[in-house]
Protein backbone atom coordinates (compact mmCIF):
# COMPACT_ATOMS: atom_id res chain seq x y z
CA UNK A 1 -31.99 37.50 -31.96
CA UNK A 2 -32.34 35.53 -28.20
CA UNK A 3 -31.89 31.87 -28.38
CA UNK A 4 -35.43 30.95 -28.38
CA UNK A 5 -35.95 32.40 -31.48
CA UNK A 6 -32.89 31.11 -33.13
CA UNK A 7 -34.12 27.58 -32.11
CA UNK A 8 -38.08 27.96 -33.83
CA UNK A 9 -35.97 29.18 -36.83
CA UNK A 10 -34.18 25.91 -36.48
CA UNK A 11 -36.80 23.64 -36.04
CA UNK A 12 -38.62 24.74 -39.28
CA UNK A 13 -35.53 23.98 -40.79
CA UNK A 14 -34.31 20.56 -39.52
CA UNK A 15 -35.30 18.97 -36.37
CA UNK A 16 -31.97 17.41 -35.88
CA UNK A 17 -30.40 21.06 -36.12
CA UNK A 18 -32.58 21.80 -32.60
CA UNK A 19 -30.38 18.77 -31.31
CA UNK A 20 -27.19 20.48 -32.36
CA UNK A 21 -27.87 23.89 -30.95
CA UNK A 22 -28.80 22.75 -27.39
CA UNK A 23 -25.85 22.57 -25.24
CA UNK A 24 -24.11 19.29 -24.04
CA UNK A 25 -24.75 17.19 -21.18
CA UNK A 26 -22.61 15.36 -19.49
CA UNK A 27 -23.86 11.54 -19.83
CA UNK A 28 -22.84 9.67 -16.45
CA UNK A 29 -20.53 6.21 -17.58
CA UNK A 30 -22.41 3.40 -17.63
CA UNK A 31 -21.10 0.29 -15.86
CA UNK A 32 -20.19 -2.69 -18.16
CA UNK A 33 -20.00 -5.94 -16.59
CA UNK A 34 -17.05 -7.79 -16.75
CA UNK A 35 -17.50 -10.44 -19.75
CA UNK A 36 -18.29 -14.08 -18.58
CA UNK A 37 -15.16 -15.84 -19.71
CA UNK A 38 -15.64 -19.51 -19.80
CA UNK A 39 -13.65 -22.53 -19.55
CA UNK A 40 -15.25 -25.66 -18.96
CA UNK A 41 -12.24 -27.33 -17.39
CA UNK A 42 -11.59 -25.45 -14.62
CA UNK A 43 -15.80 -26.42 -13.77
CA UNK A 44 -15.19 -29.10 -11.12
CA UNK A 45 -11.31 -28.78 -9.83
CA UNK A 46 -9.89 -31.07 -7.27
CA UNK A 47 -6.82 -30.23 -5.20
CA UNK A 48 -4.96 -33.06 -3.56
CA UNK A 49 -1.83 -33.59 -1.99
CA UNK A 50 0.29 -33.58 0.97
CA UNK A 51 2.41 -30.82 2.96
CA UNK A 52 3.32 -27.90 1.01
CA UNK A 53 -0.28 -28.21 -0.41
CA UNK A 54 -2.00 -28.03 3.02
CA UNK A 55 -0.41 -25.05 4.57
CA UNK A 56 -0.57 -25.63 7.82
CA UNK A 57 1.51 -22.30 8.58
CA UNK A 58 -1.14 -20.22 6.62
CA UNK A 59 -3.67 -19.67 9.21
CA UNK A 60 -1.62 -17.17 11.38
CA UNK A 61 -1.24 -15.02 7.99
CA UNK A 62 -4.88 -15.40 6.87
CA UNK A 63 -6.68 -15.83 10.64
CA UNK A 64 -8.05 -18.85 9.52
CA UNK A 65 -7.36 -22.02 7.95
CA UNK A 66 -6.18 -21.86 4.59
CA UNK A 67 -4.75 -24.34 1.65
CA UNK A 68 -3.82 -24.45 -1.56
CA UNK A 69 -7.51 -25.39 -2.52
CA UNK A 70 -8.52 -22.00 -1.33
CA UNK A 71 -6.14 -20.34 -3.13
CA UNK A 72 -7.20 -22.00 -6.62
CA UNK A 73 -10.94 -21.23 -5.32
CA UNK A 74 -9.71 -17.95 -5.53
CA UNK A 75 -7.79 -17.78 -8.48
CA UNK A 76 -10.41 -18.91 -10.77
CA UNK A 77 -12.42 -16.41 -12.81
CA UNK A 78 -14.79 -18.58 -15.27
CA UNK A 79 -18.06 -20.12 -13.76
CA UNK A 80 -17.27 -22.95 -11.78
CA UNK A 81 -18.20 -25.17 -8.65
CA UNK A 82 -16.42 -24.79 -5.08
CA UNK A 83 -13.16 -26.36 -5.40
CA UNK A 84 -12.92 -29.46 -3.69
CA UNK A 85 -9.76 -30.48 -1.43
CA UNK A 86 -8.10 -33.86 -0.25
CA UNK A 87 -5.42 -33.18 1.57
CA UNK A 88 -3.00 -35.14 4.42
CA UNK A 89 -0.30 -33.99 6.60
CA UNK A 90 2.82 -35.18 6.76
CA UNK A 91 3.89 -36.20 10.05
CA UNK A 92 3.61 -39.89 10.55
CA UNK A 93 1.96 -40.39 7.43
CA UNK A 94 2.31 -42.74 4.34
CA UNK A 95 2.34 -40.43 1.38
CA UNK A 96 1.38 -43.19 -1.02
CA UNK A 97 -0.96 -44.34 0.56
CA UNK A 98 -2.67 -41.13 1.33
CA UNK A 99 -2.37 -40.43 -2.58
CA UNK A 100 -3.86 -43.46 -3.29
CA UNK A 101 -6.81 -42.73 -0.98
CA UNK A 102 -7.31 -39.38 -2.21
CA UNK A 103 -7.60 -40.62 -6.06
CA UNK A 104 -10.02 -42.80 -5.27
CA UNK A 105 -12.09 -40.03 -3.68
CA UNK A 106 -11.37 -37.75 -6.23
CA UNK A 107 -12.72 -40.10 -9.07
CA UNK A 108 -15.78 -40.17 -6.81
CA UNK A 109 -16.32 -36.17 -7.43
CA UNK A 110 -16.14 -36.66 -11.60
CA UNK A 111 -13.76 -33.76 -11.55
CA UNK A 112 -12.93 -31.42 -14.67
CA UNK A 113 -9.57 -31.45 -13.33
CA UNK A 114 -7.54 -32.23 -10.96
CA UNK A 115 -4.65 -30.49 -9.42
CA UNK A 116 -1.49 -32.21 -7.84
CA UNK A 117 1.39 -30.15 -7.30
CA UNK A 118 3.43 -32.11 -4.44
CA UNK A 119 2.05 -35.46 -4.19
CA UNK A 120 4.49 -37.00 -6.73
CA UNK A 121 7.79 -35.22 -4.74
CA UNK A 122 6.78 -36.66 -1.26
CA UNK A 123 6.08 -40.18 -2.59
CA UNK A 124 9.78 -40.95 -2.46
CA UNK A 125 11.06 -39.22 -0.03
CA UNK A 126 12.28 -41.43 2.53
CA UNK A 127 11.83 -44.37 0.31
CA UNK A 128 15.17 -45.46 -0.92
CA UNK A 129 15.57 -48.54 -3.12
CA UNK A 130 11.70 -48.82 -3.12
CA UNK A 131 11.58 -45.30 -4.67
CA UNK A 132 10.82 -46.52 -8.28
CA UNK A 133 8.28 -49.17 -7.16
CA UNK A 134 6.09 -46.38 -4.94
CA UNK A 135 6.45 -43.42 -8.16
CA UNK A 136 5.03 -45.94 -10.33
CA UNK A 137 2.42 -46.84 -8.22
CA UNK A 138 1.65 -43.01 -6.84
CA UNK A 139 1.22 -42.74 -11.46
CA UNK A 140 -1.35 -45.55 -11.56
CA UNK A 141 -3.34 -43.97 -9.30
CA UNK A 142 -3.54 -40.38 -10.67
CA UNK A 143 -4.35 -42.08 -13.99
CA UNK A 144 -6.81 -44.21 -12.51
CA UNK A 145 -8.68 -40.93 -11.89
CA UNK A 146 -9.75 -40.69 -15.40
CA UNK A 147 -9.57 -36.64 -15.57
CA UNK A 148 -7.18 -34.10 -16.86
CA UNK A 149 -4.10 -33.76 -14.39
CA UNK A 150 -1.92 -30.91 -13.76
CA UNK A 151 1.25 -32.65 -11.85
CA UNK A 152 4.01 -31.32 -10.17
CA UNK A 153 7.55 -31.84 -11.62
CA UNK A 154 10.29 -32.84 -9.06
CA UNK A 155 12.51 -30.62 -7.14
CA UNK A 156 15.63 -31.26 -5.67
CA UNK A 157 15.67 -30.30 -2.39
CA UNK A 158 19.23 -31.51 -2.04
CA UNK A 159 20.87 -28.74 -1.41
CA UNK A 160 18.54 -26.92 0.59
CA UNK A 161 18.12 -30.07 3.01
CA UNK A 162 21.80 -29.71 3.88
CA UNK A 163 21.73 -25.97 3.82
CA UNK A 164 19.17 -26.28 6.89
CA UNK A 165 19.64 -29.55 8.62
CA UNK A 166 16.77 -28.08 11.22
CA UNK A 167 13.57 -28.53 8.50
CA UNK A 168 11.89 -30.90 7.81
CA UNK A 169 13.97 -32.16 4.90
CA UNK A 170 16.62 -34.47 5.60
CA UNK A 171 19.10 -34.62 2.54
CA UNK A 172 19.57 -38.76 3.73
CA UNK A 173 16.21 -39.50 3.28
CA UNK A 174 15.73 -37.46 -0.24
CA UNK A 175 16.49 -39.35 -3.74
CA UNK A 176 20.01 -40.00 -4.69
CA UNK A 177 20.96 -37.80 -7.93
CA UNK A 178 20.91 -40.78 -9.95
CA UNK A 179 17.62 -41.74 -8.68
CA UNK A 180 16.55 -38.35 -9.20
CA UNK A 181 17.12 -38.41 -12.88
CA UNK A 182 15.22 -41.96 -13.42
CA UNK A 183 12.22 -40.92 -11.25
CA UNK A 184 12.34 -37.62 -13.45
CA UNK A 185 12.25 -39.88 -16.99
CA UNK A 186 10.16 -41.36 -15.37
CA UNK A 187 7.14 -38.57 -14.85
CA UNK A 188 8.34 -36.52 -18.57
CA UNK A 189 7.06 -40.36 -20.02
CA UNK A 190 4.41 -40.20 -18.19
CA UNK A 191 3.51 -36.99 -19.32
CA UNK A 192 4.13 -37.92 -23.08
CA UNK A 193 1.91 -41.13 -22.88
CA UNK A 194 -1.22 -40.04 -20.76
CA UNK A 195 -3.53 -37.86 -22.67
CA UNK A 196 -4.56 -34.60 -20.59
CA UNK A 197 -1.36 -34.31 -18.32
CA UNK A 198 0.03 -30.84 -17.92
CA UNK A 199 3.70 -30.53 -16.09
CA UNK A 200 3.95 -27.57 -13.83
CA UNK A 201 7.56 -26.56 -13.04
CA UNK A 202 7.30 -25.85 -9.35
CA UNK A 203 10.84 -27.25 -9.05
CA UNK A 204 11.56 -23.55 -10.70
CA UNK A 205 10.20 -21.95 -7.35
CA UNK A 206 12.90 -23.66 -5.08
CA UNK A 207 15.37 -23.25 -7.59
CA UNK A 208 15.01 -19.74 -6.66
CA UNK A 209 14.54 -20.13 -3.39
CA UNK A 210 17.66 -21.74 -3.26
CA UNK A 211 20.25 -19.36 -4.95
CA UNK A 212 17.90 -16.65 -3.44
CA UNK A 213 17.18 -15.50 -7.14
CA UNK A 214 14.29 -12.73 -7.87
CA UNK A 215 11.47 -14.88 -9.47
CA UNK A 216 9.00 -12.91 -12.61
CA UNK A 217 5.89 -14.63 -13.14
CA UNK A 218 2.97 -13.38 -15.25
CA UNK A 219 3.93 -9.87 -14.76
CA UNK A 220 4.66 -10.43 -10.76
CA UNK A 221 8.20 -9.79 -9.21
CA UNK A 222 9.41 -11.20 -6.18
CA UNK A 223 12.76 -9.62 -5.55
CA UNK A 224 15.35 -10.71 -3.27
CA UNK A 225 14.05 -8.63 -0.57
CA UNK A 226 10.60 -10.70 -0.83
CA UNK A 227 11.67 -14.03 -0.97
CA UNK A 228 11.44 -14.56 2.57
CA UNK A 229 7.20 -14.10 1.79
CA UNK A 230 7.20 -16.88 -0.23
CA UNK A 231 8.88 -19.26 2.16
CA UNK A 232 10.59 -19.34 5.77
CA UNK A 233 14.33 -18.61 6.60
CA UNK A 234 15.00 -22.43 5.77
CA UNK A 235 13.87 -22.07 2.36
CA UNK A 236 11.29 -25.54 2.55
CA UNK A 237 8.33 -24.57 4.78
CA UNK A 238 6.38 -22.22 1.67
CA UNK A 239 4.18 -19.47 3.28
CA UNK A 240 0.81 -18.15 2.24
CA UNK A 241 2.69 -16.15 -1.31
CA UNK A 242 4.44 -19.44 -2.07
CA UNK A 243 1.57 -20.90 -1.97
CA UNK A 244 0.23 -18.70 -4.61
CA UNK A 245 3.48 -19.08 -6.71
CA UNK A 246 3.12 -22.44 -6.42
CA UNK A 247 -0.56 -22.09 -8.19
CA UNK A 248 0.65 -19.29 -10.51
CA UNK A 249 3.28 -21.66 -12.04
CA UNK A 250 0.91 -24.39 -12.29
CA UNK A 251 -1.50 -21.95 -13.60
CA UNK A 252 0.78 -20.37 -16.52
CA UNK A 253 2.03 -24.10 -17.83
CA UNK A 254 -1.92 -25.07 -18.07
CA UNK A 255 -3.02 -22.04 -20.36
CA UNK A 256 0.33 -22.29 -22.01
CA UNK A 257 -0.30 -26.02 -22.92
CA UNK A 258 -3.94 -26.04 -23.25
CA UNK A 259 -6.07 -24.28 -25.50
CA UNK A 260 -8.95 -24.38 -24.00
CA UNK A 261 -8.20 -22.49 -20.75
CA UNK A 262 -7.88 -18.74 -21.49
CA UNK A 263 -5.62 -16.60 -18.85
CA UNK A 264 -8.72 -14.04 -18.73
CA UNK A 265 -10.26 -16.81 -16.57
CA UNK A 266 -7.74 -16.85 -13.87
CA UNK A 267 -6.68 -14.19 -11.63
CA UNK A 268 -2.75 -13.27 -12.64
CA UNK A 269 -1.79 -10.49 -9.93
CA UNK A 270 -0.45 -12.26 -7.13
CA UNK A 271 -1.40 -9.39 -4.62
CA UNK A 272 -4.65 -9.53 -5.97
CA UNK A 273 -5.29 -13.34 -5.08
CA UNK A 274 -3.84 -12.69 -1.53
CA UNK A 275 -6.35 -10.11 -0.57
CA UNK A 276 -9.07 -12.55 -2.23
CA UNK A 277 -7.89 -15.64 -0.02
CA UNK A 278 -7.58 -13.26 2.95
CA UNK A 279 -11.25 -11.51 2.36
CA UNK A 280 -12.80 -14.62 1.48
CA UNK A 281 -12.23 -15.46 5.25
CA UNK A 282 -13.40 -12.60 6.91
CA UNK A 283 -15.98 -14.70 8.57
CA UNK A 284 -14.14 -17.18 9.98
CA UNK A 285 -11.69 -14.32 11.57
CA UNK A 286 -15.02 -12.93 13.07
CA UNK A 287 -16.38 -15.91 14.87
CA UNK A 288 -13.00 -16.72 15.69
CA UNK A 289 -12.44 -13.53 17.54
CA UNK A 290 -16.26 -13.48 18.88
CA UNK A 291 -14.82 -17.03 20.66
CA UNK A 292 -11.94 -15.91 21.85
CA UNK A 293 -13.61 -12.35 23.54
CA UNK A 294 -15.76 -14.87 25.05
CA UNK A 295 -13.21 -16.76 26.52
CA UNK A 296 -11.44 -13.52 28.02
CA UNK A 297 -14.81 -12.47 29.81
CA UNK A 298 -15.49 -16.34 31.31
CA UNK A 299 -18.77 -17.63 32.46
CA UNK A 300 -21.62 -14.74 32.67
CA UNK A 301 -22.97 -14.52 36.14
CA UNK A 302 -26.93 -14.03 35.94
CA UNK A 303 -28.07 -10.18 36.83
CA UNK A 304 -28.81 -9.56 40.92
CA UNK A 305 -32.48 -9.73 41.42
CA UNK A 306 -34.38 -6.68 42.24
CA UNK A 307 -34.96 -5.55 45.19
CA UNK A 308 -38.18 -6.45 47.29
CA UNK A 309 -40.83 -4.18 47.20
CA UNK A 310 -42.20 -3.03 50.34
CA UNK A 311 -45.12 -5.53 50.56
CA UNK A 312 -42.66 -8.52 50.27
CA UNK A 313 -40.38 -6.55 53.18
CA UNK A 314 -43.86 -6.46 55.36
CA UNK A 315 -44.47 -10.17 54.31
CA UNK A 316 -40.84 -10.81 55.30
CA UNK A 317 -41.43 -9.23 58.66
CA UNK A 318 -44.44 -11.05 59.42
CA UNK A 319 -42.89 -14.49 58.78
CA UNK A 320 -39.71 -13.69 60.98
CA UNK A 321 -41.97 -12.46 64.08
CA UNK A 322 -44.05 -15.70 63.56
CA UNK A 323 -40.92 -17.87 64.14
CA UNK A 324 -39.39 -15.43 66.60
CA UNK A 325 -42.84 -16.06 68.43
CA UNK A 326 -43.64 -12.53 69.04
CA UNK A 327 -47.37 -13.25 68.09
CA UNK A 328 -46.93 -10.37 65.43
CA UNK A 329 -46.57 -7.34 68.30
CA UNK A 330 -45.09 -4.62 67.02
């Protein structure tokens, strides 16, 4: 009996038996969609700060300018707006006074959240006696923004200031230890009292930095041989991966404090967010090489004209006999 007929004799028995007797195809996987994961908080985010949060060094890794903003921009998952940066240098600058600036700006924006990882450190460094006076004022200001905070904690830079007495730390201009410890009660009050504040421990990063310690973090490991990515041979300038350890801390004490913010909306894998930050300026690396090939090849002389055609070389002839006064004789 061939197949055909064993299939008719099928059919009159059960229709669904024809479906069993034919052989199997191969159905081709069908793409599911990552699932929208939301988390309203992480909507309008704000990063402000000074230094370590600008990354000036980051544009000769990346091609382009880069800063911690970009690398939060990155990080996030869940719907949200273009993450919004005010940030200050530095050199010659008044920390405070920059923070103070930037909050106001900030509350301007209405942000979900806002994200200050070094602001807090730099306020009293090189402040002395006044250190107290400028903390508590750099705290009014971040509350004054009237939106959900994720702070910095303080590290002490102490030992890595003397350790390298050629950065930019200078162990005489950072907080005594005692002052260390009140300016610390002071921000873990701060923290207790002001609803919405979340403490990232970035102090652990130099910590390890510091006794050149491998560092885990949400399933990353940056072993003693890699240290040297996340910040330069002094230990205090961070580079582009300690810039996203710095977020990744900050990132794991928010979804461990808050509810609300679930880690599927925020990119874990810290290679992962580096070749996000570095594709997201592909762009910027092309126009800035475009510039720079036209720089090599200088200003573009015009093309030589053609050359005349023989009734401009007759016309040409004409005009020079005239003046030679020939009469036009041949």
């Amino acid at each position: 009996m061939n197949c055909m007929r064993l299939l008719t004799l099928l059919a009159l028995v059960s229709p669904l038996a024809v479906v069993a007797a034919l052989p199997a195809q191969t159905v081709p996987p069908t793409t599911v969609p990552a699932p929208v994961v939301e988390a309203p908080l992480l909507g309008k985010v704000v990063v402000i700060g000074s230094e370590l949060s600008l990354g000036a060094g980051w544009a000769a890794e990346v091609g382009a300018t880069v800063s911690l903003a970009d690398v939060v921009e990155q990080g996030v998952l869940a719907p949200h707006q273009a993450v919004v940066q005010h940030l200050d240098t530095l050199a010659g600058r008044d920390v405070l006074a920059d923070l103070e600036r930037q909050a106001r700006l900030t509350k301007e924006h209405k942000p979900t959240l806002v994200v200050a990882l070094d602001s807090l450190a730099l306020v009293t460094y090189d402040a002395g006696e006044a250190a107290p006076e400028r903390f508590d004022r750099a705290l009014r200001a971040l509350k004054g923004i009237g939106a959900p905070l994720v702070l910095g904690d303080l590290p002490d830079w102490r030992t890595l200031a003397t350790r390298s007495e050629r950065g930019w730390l200078q162990a005489s201009k950072l907080p005594s230890v005692a002052m260390q410890a009140n300016l610390t009660a002071r921000l873990t009050a701060f923290a207790a009292d002001t609803k919405d504040v979340v403490l990232a421990p970035v102090a652990r990063l130099w910590s390890h930095l510091e006794r050149d310690e491998p560092l885990r973090l949400r399933g990353n490991l940056w072993g003693r041989a890699w240290l040297p990515d996340l910040a330069g041979a002094d230990r205090q300038v961070l580079r582009l991966d300690g810039g996203i350890a710095l977020w990744l801390l900050a990132a794991d004490a928010l979804v461990t404090q808050r509810r609300d913010v679930p880690a599927a909306a925020l990119v874990w894998d810290a290679r992962e967010l580096r070749r996000r930050v570095y594709e997201s300026r592909a762009k910027e690396r092309a126009a800035q090489a475009q510039l720079e090939l036209d720089q090599q090849r200088g200003p573009q002389r015009p093309p030589p004209p053609p050359p005349p055609s023989p009734e401009e070389l007759r016309r040409l002839k004409r005009e020079k006999q005239e003046r030679d006064g020939s009469g036009g004789r041949e």
